[in-house]
PDB file of N, CA and C in Angstrom:
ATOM      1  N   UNK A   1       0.845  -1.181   0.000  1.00  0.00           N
ATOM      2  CA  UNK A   1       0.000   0.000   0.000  1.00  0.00           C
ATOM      3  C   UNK A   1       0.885   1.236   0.000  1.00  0.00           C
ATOM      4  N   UNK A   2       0.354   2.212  -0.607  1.00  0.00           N
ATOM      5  CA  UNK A   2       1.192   3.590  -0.397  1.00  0.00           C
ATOM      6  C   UNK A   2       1.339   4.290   0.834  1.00  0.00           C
ATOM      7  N   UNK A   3       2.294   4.255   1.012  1.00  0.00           N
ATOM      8  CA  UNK A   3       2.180   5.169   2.804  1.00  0.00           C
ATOM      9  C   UNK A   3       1.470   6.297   2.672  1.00  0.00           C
ATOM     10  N   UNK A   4       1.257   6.970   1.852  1.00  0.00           N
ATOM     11  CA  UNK A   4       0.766   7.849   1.579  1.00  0.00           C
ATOM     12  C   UNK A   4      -0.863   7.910   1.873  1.00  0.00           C
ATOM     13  N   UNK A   5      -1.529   6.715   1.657  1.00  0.00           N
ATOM     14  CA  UNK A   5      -3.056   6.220   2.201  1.00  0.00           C
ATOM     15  C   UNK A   5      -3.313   6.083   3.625  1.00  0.00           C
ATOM     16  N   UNK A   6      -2.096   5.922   4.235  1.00  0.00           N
ATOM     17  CA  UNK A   6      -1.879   5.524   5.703  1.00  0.00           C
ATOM     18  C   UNK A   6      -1.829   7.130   6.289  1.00  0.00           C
ATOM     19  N   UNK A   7      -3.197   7.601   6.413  1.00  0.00           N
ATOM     20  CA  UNK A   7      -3.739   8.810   7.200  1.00  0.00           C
ATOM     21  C   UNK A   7      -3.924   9.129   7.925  1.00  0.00           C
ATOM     22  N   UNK A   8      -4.169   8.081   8.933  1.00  0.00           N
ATOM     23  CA  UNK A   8      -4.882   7.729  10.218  1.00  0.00           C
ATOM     24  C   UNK A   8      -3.853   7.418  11.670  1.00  0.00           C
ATOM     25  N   UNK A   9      -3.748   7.790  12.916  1.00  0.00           N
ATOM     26  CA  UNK A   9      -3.033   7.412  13.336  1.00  0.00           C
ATOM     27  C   UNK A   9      -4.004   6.169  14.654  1.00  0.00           C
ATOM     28  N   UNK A  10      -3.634   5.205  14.616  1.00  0.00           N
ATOM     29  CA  UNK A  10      -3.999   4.262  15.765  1.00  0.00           C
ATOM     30  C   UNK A  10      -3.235   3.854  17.099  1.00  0.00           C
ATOM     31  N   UNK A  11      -3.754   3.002  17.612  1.00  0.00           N
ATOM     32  CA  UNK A  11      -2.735   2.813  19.572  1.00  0.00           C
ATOM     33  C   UNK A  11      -2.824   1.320  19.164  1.00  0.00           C
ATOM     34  N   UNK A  12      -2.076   0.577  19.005  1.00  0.00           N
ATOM     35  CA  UNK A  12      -1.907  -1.026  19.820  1.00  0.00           C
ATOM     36  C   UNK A  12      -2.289  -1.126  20.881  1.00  0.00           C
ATOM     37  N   UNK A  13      -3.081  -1.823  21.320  1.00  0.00           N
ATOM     38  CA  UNK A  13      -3.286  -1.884  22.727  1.00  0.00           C
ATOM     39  C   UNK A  13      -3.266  -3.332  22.881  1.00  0.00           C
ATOM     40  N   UNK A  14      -2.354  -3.942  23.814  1.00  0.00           N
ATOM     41  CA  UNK A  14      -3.008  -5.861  24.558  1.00  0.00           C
ATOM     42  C   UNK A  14      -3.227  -5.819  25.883  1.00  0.00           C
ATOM     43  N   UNK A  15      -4.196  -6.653  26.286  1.00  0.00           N
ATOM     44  CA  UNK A  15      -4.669  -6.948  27.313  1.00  0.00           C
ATOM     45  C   UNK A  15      -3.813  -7.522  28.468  1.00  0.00           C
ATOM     46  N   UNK A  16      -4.721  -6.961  29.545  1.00  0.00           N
ATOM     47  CA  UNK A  16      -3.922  -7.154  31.291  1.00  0.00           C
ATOM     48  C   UNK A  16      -4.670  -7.311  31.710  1.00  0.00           C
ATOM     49  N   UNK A  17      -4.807  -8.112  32.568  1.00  0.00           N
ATOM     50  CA  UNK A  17      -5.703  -8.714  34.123  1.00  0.00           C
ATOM     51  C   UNK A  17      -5.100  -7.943  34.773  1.00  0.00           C
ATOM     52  N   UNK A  18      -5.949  -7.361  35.397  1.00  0.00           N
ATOM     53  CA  UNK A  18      -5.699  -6.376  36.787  1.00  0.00           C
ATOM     54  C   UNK A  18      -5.988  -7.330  37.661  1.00  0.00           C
ATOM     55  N   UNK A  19      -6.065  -6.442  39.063  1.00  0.00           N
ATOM     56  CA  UNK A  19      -6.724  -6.965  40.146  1.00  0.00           C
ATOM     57  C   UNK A  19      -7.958  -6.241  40.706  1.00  0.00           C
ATOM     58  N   UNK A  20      -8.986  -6.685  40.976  1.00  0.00           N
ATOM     59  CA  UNK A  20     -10.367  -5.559  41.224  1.00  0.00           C
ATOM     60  C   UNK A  20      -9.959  -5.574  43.144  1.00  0.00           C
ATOM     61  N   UNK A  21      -8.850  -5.918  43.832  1.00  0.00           N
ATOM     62  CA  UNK A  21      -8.941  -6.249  45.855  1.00  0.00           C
ATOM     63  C   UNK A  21      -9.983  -7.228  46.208  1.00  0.00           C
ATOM     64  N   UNK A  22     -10.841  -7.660  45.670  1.00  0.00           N
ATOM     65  CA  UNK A  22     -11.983  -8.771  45.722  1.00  0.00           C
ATOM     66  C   UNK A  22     -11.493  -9.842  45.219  1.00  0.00           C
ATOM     67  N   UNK A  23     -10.819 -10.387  44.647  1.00  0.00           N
ATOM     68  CA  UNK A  23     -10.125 -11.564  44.130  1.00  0.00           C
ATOM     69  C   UNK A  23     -10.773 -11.985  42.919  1.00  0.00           C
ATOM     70  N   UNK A  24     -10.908 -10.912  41.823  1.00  0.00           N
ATOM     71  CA  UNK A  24     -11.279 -10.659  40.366  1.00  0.00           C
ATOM     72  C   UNK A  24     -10.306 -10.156  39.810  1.00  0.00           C
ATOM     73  N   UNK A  25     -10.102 -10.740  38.686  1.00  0.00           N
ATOM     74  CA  UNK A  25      -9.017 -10.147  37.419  1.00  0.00           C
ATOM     75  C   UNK A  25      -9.815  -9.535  36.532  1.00  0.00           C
ATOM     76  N   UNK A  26     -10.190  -8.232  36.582  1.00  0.00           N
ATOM     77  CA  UNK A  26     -10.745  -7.640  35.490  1.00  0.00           C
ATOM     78  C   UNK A  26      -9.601  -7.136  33.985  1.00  0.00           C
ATOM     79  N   UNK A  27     -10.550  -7.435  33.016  1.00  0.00           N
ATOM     80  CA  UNK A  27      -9.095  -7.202  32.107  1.00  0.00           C
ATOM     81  C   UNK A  27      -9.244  -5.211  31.873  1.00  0.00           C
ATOM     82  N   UNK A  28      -8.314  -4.794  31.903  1.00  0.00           N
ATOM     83  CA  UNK A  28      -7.885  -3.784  31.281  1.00  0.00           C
ATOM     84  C   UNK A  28      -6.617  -3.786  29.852  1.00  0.00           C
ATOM     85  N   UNK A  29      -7.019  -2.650  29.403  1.00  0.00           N
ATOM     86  CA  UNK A  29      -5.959  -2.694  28.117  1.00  0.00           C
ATOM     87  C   UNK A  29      -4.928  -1.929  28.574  1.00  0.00           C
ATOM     88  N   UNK A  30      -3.677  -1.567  27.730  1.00  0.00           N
ATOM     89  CA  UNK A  30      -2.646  -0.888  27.590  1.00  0.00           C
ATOM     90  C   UNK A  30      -1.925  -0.755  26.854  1.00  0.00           C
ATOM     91  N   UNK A  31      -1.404   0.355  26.258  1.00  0.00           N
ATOM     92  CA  UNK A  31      -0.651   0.825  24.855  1.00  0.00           C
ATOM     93  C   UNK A  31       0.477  -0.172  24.706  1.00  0.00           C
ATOM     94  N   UNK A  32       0.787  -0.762  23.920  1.00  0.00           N
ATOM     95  CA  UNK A  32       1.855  -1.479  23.475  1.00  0.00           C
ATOM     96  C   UNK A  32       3.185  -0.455  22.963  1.00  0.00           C
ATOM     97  N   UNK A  33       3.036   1.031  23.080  1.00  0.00           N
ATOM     98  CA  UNK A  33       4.408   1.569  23.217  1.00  0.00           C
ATOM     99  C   UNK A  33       4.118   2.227  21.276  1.00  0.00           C
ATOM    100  N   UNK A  34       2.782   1.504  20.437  1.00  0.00           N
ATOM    101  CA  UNK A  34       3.133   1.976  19.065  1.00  0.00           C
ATOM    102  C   UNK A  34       2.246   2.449  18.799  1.00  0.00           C
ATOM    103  N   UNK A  35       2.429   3.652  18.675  1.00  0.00           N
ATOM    104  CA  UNK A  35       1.370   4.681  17.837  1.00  0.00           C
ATOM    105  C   UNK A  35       1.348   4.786  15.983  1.00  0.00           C
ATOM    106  N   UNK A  36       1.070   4.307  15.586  1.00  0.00           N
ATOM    107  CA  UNK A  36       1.191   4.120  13.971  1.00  0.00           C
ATOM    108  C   UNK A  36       0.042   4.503  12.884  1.00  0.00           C
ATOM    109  N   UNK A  37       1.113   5.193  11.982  1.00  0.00           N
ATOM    110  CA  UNK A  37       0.211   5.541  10.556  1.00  0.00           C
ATOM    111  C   UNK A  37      -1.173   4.545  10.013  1.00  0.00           C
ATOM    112  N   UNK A  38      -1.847   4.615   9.898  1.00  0.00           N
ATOM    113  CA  UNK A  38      -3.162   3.191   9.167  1.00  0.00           C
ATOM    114  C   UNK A  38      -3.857   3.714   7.981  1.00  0.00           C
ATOM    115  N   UNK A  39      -4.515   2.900   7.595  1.00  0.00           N
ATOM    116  CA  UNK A  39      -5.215   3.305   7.012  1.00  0.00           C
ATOM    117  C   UNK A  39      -6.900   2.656   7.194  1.00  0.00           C
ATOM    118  N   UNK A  40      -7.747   3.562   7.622  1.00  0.00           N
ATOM    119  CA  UNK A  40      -9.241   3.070   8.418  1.00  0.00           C
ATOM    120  C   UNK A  40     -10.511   3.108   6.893  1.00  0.00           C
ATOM    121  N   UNK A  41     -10.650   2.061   6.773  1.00  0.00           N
ATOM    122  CA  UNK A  41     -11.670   1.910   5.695  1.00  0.00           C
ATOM    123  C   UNK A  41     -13.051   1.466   6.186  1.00  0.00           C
ATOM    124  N   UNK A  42     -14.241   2.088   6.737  1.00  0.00           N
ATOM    125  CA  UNK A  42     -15.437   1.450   6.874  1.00  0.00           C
ATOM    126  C   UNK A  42     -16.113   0.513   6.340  1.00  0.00           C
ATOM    127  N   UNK A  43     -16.781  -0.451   6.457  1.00  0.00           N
ATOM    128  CA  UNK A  43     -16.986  -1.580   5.897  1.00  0.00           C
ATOM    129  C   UNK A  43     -18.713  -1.844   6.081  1.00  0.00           C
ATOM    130  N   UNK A  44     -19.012  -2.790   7.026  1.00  0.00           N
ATOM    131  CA  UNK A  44     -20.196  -2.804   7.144  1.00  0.00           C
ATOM    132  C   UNK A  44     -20.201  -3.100   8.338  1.00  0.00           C
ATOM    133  N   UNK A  45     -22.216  -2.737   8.634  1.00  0.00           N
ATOM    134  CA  UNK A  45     -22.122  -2.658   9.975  1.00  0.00           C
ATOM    135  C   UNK A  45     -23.052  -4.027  10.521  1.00  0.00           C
ATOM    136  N   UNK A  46     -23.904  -3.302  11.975  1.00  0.00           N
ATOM    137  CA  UNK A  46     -24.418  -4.817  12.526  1.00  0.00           C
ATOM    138  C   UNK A  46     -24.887  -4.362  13.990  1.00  0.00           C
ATOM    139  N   UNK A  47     -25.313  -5.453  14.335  1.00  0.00           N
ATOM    140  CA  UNK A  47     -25.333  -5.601  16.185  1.00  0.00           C
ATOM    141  C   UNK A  47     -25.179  -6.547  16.775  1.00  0.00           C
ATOM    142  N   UNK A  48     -25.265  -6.056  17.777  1.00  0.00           N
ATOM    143  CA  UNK A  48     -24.523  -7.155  18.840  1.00  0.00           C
ATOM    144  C   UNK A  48     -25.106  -6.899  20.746  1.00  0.00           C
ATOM    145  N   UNK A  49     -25.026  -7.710  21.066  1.00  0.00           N
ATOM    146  CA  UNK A  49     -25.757  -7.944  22.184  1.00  0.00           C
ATOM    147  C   UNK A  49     -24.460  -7.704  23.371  1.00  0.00           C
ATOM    148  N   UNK A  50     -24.466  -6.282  23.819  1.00  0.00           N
ATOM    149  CA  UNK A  50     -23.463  -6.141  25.116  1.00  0.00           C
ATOM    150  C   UNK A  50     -23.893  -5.867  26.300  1.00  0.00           C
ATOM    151  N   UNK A  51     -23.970  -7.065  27.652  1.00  0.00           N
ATOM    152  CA  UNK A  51     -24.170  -6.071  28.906  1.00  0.00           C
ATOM    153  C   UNK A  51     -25.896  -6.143  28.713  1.00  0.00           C
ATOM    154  N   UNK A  52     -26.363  -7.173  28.053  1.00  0.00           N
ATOM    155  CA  UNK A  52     -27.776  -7.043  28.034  1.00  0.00           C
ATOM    156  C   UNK A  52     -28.873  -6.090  27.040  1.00  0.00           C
ATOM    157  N   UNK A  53     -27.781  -5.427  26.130  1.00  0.00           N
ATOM    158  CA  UNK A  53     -28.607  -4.565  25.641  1.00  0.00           C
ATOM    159  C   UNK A  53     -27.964  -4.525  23.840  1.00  0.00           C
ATOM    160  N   UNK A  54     -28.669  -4.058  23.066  1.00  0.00           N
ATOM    161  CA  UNK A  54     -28.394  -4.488  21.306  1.00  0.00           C
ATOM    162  C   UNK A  54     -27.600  -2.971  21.295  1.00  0.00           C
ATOM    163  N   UNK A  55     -26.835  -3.381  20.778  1.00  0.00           N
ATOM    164  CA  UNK A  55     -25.628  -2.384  20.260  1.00  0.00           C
ATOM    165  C   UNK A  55     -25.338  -2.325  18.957  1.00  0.00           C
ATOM    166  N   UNK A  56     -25.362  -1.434  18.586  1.00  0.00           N
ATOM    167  CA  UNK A  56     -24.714  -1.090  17.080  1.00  0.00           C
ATOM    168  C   UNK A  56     -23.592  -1.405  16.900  1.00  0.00           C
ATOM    169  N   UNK A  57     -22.804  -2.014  15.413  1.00  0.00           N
ATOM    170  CA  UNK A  57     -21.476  -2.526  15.264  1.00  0.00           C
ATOM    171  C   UNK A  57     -21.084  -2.067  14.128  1.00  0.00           C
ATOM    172  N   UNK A  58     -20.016  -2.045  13.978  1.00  0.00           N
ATOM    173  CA  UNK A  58     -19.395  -1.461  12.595  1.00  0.00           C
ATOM    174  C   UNK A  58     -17.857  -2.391  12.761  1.00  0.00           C
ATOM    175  N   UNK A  59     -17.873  -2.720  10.954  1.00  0.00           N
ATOM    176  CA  UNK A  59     -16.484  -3.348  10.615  1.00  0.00           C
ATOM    177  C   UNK A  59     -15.688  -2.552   9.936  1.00  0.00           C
ATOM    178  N   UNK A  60     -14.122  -2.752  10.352  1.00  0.00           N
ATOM    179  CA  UNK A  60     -13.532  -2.252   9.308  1.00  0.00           C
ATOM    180  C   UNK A  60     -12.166  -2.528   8.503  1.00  0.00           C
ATOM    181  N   UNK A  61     -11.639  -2.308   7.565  1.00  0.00           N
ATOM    182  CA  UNK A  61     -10.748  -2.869   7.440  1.00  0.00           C
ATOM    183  C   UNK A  61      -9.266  -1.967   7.443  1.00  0.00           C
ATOM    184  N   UNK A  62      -8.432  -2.051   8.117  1.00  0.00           N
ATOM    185  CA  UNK A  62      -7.411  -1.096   9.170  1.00  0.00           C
ATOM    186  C   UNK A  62      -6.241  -1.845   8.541  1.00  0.00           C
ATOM    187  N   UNK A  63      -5.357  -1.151   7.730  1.00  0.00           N
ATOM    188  CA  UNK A  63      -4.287  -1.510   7.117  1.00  0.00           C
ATOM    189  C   UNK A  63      -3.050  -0.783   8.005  1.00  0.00           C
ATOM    190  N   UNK A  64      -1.635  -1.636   8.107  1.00  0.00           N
ATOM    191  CA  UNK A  64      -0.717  -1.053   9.035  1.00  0.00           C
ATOM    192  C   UNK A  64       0.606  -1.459   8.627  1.00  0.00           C
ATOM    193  N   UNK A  65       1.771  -0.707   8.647  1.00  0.00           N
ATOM    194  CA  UNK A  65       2.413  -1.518   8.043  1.00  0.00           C
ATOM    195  C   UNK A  65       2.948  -2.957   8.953  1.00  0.00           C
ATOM    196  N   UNK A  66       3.426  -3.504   8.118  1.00  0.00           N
ATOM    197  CA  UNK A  66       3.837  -5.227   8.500  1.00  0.00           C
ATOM    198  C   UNK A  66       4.434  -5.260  10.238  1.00  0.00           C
ATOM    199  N   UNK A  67       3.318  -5.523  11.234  1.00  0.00           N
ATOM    200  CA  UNK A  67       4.005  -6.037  12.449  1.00  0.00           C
ATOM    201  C   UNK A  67       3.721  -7.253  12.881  1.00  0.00           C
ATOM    202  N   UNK A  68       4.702  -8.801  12.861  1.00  0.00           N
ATOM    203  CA  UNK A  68       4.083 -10.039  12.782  1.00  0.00           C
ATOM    204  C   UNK A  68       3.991 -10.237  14.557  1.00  0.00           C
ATOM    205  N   UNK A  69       4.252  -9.278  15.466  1.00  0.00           N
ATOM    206  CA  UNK A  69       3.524  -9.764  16.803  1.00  0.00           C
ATOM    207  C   UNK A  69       2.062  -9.231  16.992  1.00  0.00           C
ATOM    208  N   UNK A  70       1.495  -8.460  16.048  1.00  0.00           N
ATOM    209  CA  UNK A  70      -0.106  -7.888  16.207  1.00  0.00           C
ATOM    210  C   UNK A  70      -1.031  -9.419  15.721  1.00  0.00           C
ATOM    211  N   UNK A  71      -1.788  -9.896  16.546  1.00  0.00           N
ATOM    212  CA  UNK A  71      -2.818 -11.204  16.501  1.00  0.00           C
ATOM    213  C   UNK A  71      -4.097 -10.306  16.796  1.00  0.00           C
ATOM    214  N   UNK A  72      -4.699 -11.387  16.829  1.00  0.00           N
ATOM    215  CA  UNK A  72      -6.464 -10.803  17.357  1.00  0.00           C
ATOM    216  C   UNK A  72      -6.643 -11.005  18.747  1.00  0.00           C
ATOM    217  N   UNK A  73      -5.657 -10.780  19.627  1.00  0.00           N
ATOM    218  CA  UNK A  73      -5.634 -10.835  20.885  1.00  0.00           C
ATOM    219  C   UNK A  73      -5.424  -9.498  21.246  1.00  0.00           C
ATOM    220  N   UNK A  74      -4.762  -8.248  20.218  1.00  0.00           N
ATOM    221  CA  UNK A  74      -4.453  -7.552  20.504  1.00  0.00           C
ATOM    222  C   UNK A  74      -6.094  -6.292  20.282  1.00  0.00           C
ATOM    223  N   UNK A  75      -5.966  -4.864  20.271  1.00  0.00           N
ATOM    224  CA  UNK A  75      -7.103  -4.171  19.492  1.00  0.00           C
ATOM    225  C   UNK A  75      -6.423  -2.969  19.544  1.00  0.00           C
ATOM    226  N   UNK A  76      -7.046  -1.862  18.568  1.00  0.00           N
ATOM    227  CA  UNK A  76      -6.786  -0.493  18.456  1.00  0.00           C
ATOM    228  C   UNK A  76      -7.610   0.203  19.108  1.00  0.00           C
ATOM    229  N   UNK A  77      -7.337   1.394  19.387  1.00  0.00           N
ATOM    230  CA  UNK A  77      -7.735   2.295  19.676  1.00  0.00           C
ATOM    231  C   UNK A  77      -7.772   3.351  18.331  1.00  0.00           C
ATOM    232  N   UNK A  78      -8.683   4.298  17.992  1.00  0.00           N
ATOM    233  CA  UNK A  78      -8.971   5.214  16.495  1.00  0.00           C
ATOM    234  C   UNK A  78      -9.862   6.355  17.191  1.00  0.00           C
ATOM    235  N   UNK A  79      -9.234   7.113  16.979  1.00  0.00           N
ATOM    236  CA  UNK A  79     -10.156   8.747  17.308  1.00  0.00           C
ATOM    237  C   UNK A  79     -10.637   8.553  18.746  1.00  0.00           C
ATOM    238  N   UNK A  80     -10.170   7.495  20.035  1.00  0.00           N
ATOM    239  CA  UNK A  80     -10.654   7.383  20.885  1.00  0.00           C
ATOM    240  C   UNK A  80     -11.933   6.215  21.108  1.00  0.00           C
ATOM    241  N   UNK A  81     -11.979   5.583  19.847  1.00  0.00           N
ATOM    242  CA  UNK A  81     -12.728   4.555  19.970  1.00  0.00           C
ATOM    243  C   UNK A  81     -12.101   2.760  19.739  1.00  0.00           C
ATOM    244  N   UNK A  82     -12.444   2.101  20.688  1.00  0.00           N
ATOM    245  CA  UNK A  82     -11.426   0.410  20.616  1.00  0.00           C
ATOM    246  C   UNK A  82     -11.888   0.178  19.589  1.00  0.00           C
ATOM    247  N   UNK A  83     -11.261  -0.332  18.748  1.00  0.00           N
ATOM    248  CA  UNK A  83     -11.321  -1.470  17.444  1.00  0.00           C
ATOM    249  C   UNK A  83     -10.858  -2.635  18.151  1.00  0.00           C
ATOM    250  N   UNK A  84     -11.939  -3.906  17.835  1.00  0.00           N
ATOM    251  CA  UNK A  84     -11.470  -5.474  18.395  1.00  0.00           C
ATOM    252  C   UNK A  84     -11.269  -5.904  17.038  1.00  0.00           C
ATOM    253  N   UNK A  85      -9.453  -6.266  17.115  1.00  0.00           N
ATOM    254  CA  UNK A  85      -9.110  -7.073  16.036  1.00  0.00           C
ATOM    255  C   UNK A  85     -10.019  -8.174  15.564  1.00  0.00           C
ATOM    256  N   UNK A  86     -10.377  -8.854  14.436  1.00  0.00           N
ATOM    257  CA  UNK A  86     -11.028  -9.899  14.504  1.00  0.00           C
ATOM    258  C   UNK A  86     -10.352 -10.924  13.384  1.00  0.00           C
ATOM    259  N   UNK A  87      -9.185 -10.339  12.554  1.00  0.00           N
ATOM    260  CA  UNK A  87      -8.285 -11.236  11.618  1.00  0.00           C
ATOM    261  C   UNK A  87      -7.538 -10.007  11.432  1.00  0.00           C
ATOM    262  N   UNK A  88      -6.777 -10.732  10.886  1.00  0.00           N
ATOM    263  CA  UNK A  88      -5.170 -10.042  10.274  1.00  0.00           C
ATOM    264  C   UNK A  88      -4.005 -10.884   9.798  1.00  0.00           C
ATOM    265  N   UNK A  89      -3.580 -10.183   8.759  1.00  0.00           N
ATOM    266  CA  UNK A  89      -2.503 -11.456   8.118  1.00  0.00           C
ATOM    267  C   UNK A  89      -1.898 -10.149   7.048  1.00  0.00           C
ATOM    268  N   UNK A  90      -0.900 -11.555   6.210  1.00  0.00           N
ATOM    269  CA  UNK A  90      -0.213 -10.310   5.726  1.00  0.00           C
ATOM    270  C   UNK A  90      -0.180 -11.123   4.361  1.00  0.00           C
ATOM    271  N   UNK A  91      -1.321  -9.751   3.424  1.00  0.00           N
ATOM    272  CA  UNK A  91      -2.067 -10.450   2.422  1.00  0.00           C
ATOM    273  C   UNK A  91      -1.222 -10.602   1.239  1.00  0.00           C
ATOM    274  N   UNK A  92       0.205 -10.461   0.902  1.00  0.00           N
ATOM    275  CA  UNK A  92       0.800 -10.508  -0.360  1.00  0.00           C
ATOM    276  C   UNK A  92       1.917 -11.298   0.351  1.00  0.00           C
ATOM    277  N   UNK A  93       1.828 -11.660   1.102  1.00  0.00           N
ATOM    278  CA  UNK A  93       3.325 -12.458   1.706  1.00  0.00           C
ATOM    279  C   UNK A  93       4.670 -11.697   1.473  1.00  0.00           C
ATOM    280  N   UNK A  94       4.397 -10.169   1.203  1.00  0.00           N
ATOM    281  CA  UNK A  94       5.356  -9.984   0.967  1.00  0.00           C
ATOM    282  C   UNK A  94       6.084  -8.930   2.226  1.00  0.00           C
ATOM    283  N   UNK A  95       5.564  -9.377   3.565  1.00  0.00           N
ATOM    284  CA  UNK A  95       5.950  -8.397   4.965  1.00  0.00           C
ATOM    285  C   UNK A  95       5.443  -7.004   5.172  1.00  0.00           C
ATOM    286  N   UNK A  96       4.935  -6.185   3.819  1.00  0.00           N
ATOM    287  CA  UNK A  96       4.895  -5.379   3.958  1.00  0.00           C
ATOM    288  C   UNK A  96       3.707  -4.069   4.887  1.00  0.00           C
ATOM    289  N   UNK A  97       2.611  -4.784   4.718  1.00  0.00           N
ATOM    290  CA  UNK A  97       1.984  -4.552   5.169  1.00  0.00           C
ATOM    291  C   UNK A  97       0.600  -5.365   5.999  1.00  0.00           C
ATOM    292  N   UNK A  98       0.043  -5.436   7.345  1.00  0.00           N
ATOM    293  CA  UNK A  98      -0.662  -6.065   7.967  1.00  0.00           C
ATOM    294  C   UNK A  98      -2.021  -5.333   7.724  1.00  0.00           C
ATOM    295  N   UNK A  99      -2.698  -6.252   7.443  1.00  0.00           N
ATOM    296  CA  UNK A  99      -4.284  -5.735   6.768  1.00  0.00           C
ATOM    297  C   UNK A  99      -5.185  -6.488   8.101  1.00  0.00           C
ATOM    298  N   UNK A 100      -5.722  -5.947   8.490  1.00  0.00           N
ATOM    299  CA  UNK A 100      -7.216  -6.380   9.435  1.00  0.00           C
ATOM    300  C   UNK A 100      -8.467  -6.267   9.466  1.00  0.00           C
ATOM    301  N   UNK A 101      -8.869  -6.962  10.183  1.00  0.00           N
ATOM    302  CA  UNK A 101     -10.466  -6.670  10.079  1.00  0.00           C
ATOM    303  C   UNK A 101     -10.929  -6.475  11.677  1.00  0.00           C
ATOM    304  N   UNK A 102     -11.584  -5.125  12.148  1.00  0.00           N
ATOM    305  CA  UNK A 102     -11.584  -4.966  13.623  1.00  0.00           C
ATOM    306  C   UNK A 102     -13.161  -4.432  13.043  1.00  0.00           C
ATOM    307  N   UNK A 103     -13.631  -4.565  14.832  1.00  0.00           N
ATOM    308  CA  UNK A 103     -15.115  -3.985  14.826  1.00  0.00           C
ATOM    309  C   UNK A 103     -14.954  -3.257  16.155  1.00  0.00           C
ATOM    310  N   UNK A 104     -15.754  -2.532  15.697  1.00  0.00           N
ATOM    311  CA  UNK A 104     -16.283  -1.245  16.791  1.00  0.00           C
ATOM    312  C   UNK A 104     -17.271  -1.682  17.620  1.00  0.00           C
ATOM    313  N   UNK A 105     -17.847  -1.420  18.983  1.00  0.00           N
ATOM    314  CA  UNK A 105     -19.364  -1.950  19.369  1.00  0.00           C
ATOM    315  C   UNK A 105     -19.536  -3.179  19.868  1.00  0.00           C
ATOM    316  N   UNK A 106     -18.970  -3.914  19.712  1.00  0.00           N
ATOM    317  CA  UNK A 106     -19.087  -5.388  19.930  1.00  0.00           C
ATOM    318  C   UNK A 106     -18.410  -5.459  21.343  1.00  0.00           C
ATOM    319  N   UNK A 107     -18.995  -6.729  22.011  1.00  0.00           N
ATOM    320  CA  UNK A 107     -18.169  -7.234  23.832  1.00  0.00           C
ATOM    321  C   UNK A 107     -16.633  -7.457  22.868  1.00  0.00           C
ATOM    322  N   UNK A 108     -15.862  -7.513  23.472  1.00  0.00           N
ATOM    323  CA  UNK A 108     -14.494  -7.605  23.822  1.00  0.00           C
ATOM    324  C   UNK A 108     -14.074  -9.476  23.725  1.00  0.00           C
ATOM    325  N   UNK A 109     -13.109 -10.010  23.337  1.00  0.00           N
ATOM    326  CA  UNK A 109     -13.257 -11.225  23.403  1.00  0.00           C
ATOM    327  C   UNK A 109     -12.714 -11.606  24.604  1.00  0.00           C
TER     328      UNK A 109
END
C-alpha cells in the first residue's frame, strides 16, 4: 500500500488482568508503546448484544504496516474509539503490510 493512504493514526493496545482487591481479574488494556500511521476503511455494519442490551457494530478494514507480533488478541484504539481485532494477516506475503479486520461496538473477546 502507499504510505501515503496511511492517514490515520492508531494505539496497539493488549490486554492485562488487573486486580479488582476482591479476588477478580478484570481485564484492562494498555498501549503497546506503538502509535502508527493506518489506514481506516469502513466496511459494514451490525449488532450485537453487550451487557444485556443491542448495540450497534461497525467493521472495518485497518491496514498497518507489516508487524508479525499484532494477533487478534491484541485491538486499536482510532479517534478514541477500541477497534477489536477480529483477523489479520499479511495479504501478499510480501511483509509489507498487515491488513485487518476490527469492529467497533461489539463485547471484547
Amino acid at each position: 500500500m502507499n504510505p501515503r493512504k496511511k492517514r490515520e493514526r492508531v494505539t496497539i493496545q493488549q490486554p492485562v488482568k488487573g486486580s479488582d482487591g476482591a479476588g477478580g481479574s478484570p481485564l484492562t488494556w494498555e498501549d503497546c508503546g506503538a502509535l502508527v500511521w493506518a489506514s481506516v476503511i469502513p466496511l459494514n455494519g451490525g449488532e450485537a448484544f453487550k451487557q444485556g442490551m443491542l448495540n450497534a457494530t461497525q467493521f472495518y478494514r485497518v491496514t498497518i504496516s507489516f508487524r508479525d507480533w499484532v494477533t487478534p488478541r491484541h485491538r486499536l484504539m482510532w479517534k478514541g474509539t477500541p477497534l477489536n481485532i477480529r483477523t489479520c494477516g499479511d495479504l501478499n506475503n510480501r511483509r509489507d503490510d498487515l491488513v485487518m479486520t476490527a469492529e467497533s461496538g461489539a463485547p471484547e473477546l
